[in-house]
Protein backbone atom coordinates (compact mmCIF):
# COMPACT_ATOMS: atom_id res chain seq x y z
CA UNK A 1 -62.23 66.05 -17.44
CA UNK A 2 -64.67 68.46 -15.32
CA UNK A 3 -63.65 71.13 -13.36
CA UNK A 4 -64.35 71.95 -10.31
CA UNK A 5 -64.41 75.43 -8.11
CA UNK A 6 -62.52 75.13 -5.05
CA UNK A 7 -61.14 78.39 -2.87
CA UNK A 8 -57.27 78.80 -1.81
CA UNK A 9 -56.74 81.77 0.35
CA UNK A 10 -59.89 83.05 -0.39
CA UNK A 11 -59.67 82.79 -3.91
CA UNK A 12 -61.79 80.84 -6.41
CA UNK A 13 -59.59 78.66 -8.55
CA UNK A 14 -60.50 75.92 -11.13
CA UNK A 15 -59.35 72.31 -9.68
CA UNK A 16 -59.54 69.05 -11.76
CA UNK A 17 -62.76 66.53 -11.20
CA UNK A 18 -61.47 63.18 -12.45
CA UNK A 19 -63.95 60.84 -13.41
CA UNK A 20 -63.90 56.74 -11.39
CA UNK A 21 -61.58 54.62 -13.70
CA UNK A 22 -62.42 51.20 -11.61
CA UNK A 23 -64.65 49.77 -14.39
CA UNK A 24 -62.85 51.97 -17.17
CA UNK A 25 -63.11 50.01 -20.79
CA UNK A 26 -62.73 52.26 -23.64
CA UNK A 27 -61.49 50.79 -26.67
CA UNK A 28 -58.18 51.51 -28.28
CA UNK A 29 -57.15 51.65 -31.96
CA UNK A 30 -55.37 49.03 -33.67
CA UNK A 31 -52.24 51.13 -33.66
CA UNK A 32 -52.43 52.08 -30.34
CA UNK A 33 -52.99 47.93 -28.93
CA UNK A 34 -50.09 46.96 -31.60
CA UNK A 35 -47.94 50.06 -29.33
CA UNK A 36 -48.81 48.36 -26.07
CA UNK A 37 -48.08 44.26 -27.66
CA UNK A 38 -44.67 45.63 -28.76
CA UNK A 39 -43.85 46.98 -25.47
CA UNK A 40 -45.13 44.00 -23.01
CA UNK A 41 -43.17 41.73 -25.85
CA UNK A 42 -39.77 44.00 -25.49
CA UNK A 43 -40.66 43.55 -21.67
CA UNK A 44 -41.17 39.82 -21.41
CA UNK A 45 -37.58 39.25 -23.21
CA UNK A 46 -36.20 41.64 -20.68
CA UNK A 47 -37.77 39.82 -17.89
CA UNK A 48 -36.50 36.54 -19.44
CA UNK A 49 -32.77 37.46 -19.95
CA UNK A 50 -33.02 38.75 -16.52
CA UNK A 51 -34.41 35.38 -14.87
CA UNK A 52 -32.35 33.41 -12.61
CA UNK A 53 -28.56 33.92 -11.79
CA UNK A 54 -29.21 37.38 -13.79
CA UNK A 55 -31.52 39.15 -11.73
CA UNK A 56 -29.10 40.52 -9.94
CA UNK A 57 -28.07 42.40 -12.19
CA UNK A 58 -31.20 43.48 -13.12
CA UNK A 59 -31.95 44.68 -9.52
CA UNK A 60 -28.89 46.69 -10.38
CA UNK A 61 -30.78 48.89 -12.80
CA UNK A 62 -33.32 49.73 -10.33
CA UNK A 63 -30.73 52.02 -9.20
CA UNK A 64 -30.91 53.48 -12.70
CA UNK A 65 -34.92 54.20 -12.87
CA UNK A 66 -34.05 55.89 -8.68
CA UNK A 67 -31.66 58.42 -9.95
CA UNK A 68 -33.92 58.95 -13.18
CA UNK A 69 -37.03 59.52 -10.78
CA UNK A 70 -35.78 61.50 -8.66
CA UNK A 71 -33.82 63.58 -10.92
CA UNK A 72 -37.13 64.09 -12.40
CA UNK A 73 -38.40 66.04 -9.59
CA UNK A 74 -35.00 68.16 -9.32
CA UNK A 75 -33.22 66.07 -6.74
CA UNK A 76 -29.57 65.16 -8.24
CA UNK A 77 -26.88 62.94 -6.70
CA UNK A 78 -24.39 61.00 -8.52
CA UNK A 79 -24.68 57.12 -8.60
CA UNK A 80 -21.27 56.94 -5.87
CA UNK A 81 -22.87 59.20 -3.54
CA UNK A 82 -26.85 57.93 -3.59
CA UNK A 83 -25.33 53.66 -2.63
CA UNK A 84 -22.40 55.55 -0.02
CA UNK A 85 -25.86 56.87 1.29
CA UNK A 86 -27.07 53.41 1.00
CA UNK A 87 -24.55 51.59 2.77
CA UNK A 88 -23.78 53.81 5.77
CA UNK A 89 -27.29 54.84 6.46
CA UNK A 90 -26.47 58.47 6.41
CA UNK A 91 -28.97 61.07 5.82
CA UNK A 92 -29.66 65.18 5.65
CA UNK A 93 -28.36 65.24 2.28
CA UNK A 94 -29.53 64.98 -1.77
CA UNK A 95 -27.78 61.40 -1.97
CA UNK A 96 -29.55 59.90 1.46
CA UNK A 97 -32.69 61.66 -0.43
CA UNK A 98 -32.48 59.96 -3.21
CA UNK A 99 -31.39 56.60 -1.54
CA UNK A 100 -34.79 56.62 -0.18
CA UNK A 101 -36.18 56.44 -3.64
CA UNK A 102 -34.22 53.54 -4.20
CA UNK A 103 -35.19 51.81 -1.35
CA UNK A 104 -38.94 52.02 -1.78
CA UNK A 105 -38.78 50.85 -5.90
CA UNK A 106 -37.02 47.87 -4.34
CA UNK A 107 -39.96 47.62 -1.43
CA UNK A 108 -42.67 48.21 -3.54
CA UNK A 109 -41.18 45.46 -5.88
CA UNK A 110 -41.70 43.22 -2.93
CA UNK A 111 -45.21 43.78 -2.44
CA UNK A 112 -47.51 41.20 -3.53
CA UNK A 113 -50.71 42.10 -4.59
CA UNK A 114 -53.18 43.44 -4.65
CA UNK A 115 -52.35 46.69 -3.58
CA UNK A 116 -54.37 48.09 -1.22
CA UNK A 117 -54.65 51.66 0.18
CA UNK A 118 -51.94 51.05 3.07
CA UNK A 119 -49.22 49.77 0.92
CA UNK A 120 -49.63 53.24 -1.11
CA UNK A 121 -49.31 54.94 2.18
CA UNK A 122 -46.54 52.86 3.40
CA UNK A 123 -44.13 53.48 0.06
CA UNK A 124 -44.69 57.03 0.78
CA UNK A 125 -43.73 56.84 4.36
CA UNK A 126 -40.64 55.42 3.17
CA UNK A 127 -39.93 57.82 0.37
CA UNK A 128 -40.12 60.31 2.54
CA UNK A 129 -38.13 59.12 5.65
CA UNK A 130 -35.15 61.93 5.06
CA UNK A 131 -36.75 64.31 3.18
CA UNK A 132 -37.04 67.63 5.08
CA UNK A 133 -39.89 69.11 2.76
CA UNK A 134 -42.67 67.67 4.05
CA UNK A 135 -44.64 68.18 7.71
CA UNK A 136 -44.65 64.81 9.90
CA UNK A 137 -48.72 65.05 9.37
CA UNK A 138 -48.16 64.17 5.40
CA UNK A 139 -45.63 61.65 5.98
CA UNK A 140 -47.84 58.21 4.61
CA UNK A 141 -50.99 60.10 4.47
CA UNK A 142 -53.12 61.52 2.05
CA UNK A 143 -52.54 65.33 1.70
CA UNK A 144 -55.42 67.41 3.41
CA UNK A 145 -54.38 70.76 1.58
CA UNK A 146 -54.85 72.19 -2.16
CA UNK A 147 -52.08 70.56 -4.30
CA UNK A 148 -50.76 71.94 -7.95
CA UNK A 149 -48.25 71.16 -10.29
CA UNK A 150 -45.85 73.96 -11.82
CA UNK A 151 -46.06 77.53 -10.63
CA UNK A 152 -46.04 79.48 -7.50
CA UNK A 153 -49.75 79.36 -6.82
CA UNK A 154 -52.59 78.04 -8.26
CA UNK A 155 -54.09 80.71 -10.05
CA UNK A 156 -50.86 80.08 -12.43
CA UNK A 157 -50.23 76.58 -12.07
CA UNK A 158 -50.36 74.46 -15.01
CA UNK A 159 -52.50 71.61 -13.02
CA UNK A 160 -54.45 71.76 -10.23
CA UNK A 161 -55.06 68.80 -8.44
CA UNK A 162 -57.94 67.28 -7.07
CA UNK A 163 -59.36 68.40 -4.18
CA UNK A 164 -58.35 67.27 -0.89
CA UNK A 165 -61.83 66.01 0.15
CA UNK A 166 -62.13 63.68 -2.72
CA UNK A 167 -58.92 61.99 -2.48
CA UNK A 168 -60.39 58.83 -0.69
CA UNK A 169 -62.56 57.99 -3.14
CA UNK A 170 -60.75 58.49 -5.71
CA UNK A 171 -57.87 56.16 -4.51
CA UNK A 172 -60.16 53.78 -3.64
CA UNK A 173 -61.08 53.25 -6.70
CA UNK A 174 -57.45 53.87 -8.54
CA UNK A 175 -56.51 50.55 -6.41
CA UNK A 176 -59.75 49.04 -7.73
CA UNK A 177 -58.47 49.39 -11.18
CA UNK A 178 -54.91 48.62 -10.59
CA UNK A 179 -56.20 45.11 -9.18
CA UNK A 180 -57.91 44.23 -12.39
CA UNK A 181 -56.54 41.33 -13.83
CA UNK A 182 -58.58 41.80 -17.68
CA UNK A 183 -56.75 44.64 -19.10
CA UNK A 184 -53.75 44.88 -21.28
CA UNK A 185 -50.74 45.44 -18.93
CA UNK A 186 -49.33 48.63 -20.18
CA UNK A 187 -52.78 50.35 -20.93
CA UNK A 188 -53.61 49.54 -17.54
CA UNK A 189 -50.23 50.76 -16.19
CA UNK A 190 -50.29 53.60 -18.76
CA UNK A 191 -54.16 54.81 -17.04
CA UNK A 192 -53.15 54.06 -13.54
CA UNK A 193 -50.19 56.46 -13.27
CA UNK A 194 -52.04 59.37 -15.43
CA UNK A 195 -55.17 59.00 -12.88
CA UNK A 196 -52.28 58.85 -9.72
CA UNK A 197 -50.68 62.25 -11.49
CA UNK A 198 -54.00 63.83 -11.86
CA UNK A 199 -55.50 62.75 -8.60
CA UNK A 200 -51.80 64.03 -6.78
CA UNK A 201 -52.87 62.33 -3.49
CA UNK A 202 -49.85 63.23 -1.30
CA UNK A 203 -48.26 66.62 0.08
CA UNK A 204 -45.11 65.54 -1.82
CA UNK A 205 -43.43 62.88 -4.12
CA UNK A 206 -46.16 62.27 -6.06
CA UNK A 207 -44.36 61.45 -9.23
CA UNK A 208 -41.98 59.44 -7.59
CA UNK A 209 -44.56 56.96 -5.96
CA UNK A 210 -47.04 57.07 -9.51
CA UNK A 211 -43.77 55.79 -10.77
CA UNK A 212 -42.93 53.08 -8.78
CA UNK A 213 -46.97 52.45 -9.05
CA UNK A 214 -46.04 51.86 -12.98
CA UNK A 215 -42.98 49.29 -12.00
CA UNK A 216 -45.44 47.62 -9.30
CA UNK A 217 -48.33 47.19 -11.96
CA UNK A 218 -46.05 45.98 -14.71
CA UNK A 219 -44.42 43.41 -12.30
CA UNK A 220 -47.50 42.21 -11.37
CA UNK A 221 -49.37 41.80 -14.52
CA UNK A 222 -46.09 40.44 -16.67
CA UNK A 223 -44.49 38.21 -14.15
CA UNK A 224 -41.35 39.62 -14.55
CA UNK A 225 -38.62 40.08 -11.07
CA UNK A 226 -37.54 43.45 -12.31
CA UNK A 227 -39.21 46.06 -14.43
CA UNK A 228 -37.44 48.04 -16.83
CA UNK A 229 -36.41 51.39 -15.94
CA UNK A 230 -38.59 53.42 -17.15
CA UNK A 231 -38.47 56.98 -15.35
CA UNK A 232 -35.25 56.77 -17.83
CA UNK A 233 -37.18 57.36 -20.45
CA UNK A 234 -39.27 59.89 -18.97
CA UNK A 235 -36.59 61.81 -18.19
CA UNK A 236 -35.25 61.71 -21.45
CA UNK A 237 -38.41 63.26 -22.98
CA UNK A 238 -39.79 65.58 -20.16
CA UNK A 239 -41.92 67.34 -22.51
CA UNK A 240 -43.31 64.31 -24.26
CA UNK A 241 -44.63 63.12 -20.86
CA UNK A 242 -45.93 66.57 -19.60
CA UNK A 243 -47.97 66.39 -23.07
CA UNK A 244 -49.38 63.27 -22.41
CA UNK A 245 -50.55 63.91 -19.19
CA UNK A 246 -51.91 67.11 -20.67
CA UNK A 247 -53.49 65.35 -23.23
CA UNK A 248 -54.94 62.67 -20.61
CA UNK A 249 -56.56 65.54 -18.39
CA UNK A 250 -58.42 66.95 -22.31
CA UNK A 251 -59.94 62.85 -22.37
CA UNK A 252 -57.50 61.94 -25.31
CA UNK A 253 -56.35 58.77 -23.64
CA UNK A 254 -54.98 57.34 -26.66
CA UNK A 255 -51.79 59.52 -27.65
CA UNK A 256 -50.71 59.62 -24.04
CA UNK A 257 -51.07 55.64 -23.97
CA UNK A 258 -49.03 55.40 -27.21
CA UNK A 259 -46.21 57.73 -25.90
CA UNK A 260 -46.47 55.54 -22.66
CA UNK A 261 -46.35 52.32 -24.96
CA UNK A 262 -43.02 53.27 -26.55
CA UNK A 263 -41.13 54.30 -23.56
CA UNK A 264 -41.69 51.38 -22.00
CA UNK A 265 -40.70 49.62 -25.00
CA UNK A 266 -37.45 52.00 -25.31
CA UNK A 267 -36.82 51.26 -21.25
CA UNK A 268 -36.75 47.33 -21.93
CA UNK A 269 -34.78 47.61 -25.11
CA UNK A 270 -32.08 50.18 -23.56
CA UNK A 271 -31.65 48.34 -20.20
CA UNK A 272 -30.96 44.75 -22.40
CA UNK A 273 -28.25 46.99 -23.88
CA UNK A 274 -27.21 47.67 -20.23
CA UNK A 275 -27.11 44.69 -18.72
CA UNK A 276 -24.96 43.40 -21.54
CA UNK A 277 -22.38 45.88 -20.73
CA UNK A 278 -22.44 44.59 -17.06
CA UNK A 279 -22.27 41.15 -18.18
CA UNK A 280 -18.94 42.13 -20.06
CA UNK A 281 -17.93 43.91 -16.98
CA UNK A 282 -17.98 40.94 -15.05
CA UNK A 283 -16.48 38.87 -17.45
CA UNK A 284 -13.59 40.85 -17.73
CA UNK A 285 -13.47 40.69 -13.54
CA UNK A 286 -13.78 37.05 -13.68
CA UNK A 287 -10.29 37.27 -15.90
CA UNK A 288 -8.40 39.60 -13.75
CA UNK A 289 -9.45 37.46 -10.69
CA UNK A 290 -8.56 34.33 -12.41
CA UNK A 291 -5.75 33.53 -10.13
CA UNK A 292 -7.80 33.89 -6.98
CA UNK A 293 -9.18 30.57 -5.30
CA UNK A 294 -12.63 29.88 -6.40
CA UNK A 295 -13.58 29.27 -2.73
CA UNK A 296 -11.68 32.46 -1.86
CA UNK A 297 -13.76 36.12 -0.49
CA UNK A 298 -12.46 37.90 -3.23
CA UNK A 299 -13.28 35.63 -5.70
CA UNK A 300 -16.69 35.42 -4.18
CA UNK A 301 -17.24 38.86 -3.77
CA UNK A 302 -17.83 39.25 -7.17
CA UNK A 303 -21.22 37.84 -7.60
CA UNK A 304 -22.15 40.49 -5.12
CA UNK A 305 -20.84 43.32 -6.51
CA UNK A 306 -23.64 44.12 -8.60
CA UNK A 307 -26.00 44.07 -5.16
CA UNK A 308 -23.69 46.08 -3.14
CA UNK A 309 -21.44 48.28 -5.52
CA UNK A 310 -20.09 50.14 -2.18
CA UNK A 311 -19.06 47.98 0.27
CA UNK A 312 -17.36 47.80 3.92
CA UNK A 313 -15.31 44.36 5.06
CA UNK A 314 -18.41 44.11 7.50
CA UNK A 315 -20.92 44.28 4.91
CA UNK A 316 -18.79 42.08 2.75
CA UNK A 317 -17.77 39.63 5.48
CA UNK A 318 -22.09 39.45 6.08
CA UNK A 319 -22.53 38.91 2.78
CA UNK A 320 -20.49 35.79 2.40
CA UNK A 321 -20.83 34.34 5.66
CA UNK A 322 -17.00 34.96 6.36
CA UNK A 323 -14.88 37.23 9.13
CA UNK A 324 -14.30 40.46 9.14
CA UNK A 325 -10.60 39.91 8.48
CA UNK A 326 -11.28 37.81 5.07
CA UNK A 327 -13.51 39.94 3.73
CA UNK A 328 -11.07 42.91 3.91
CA UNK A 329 -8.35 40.89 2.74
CA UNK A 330 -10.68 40.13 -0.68
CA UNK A 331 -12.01 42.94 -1.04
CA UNK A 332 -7.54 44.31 -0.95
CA UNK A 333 -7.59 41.73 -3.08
CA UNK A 334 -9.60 42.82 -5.73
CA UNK A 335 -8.83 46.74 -5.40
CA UNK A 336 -4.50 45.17 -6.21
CA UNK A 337 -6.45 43.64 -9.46
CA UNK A 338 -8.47 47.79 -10.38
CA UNK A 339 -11.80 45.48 -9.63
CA UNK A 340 -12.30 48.26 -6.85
CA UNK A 341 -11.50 51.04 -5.19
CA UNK A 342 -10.83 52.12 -2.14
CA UNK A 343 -13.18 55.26 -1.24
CA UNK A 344 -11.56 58.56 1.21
CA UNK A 345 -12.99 58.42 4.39
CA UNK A 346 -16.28 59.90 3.76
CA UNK A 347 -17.81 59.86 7.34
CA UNK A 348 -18.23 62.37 9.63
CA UNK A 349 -17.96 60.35 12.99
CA UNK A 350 -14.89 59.92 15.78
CA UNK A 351 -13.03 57.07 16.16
CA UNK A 352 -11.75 55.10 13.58
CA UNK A 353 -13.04 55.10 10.26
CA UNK A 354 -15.29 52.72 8.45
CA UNK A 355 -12.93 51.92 5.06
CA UNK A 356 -14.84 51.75 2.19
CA UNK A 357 -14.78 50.20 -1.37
CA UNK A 358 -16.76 51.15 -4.58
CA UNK A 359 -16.70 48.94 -7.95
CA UNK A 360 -16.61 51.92 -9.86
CA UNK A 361 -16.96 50.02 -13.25
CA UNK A 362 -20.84 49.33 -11.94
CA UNK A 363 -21.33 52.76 -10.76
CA UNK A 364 -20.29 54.34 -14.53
CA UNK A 365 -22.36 52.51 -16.02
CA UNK A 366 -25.55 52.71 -14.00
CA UNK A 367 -24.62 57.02 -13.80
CA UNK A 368 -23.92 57.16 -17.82
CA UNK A 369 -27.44 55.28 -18.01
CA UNK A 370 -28.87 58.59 -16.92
């Protein structure tokens, strides 16, 4: 990629000059297209044992590939904390952070296409609705200052971004590409979120949203309800990753699309292993709960579990279309049977407090995912 001279504080620095991907066609080797087949094809029998009555446990994972993401970028919380966040709206901390990263992989999942240059702006809105790093003014907009990844300054970062000026155009034309309907999936996803890394279009959370870009693409071109996990994988091999991007930057597309390839393939074969282990976890509920009324909250509640893994008697009693009274009495019900457990009060306001219960069993397994 070119270069380009740009001044920060008065001082000439190099920043990157990407070159318009919207009619990008270079061909790929043989080894390199057999990488991206296996992957879609490890993808497709994801999607497929996730279809139906199983997608909600699927949606479960997409707590997995929050936590990964955000870990990613230094922000830590532990799976209990990030759905407490969740579920009592609280914010000014890590977990409420990282919450927010949940919530926009499951919005951006939502999103139809084609994407368009206000649904970009809107994830980030939402990203950033409790973080306290970022000025109101690049909250959902592009950023209007010199950005840079890794150092203290740009003379010694390891990749300056484009410059601010240029970041229209070359959005507008990333969303061009990621509406293209003729490419191979994962190449195209593989492209799109180098060019979103390289471009760095907002102030902040840049790698969480070209993340959730990847999950939005692969959705869309696959047909699957729930992508894999994939900032798993990424976090797993940190270096791997920076490489490839590196490599992208230097125009060799095709190593970075191969290590792309396989962790996407690695992401769809590690979350079938998951989702079995939360199949066997509600199996083993549906045993303990066996002498519980089909028809009865707690016996209900179940199903939900996955969807809500912390959970108040109001949230419960919404969630099943019951009273307030029922729902706590199930939800006692299941914490007599060690289905779940009954959290400390964890809230900081007067009056009586909100009682809360977490199926821990859920929350392991999504944390040990990590």
């Amino acid at each position: 990629m070119q270069m380009v001279a740009v001044t920060w504080n008065g001082l000439q620095v190099e920043a990157v000059d990407p070159p318009l991907i919207a009619d990008w066609d270079q061909d790929l080797s043989a080894a390199t297209v057999r990488s991206t087949e296996r992957a879609a094809g490890a993808i497709l029998r994801f999607g497929d044992r996730s279809a139906g009555p199983a997608e909600v446990i699927a949606r479960l994972l997409l707590r997995a590939e929050g936590l990964a993401s955000s870990a990613i970028e230094g922000l830590r919380a532990s799976a209990a904390d990030v759905a407490f966040a969740e579920a009592t709206q609280e914010d000014q901390n890590v977990a409420a952070w990282v919450a927010d990263n949940l919530a926009v992989v499951a919005q951006a999942l939502s999103t139809p296409a084609p994407l368009t240059r206000e649904v970009l702006l809107d994830w980030h809105t939402r990203l950033m609705e409790h973080s306290p790093n970022i000025a109101d003014h690049h909250v959902g907009a592009w950023r209007d200052v010199l950005g840079w990844v890794g150092g203290p300054n740009p003379k010694l970062a390891a990749h300056v971004a484009a410059p601010a000026e240029t970041i229209s155009k070359l959005m507008a034309d990333l969303v061009v590409f990621s509406n293209r309907r003729d490419l191979e999936p994962i190449t195209q996803a593989a492209i799109a979120h180098a060019q979103f890394e390289t471009i760095h279009p907002f102030a902040d959370g840049n790698g969480r949203i070209g993340r959730v870009l990847v999950g939005w693409i692969v959705k869309a071109r696959l047909g699957i309800a729930v992508p894999p996990p994939v900032s798993l994988q990424i976090a797993r091999d940190i270096g791997g990753y920076q490489a490839g991007l590196t490599l992208y930057r230097d125009d060799m597309v095709e190593p970075w699309v191969r290590w792309f390839a396989e962790a996407m393939q690695r992401s769809a074969e590690d979350a079938n292993i998951v989702m079995g282990l939360i199949e066997d976890i509600q199996a083993a509920w549906r045993e303990q709960a066996q002498d519980l009324r089909f028809d009865s909250a707690g016996r209900r509640l179940l199903e939900h579990l996955p969807s809500m893994p912390v959970v108040s008697a109001a949230t419960a009693a919404k969630a099943l279309g019951v009273s307030d009274q029922a729902a706590r009495l199930g939800l006692q019900a299941l914490a007599a049977r060690g289905i779940v457990t009954e959290l400390e009060s964890m809230t900081a306001t007067t009056g009586r407090p909100t009682r809360w219960w977490a199926a821990g069993q859920l929350l392991d397994v999504i944390g040990r995912a990590r």
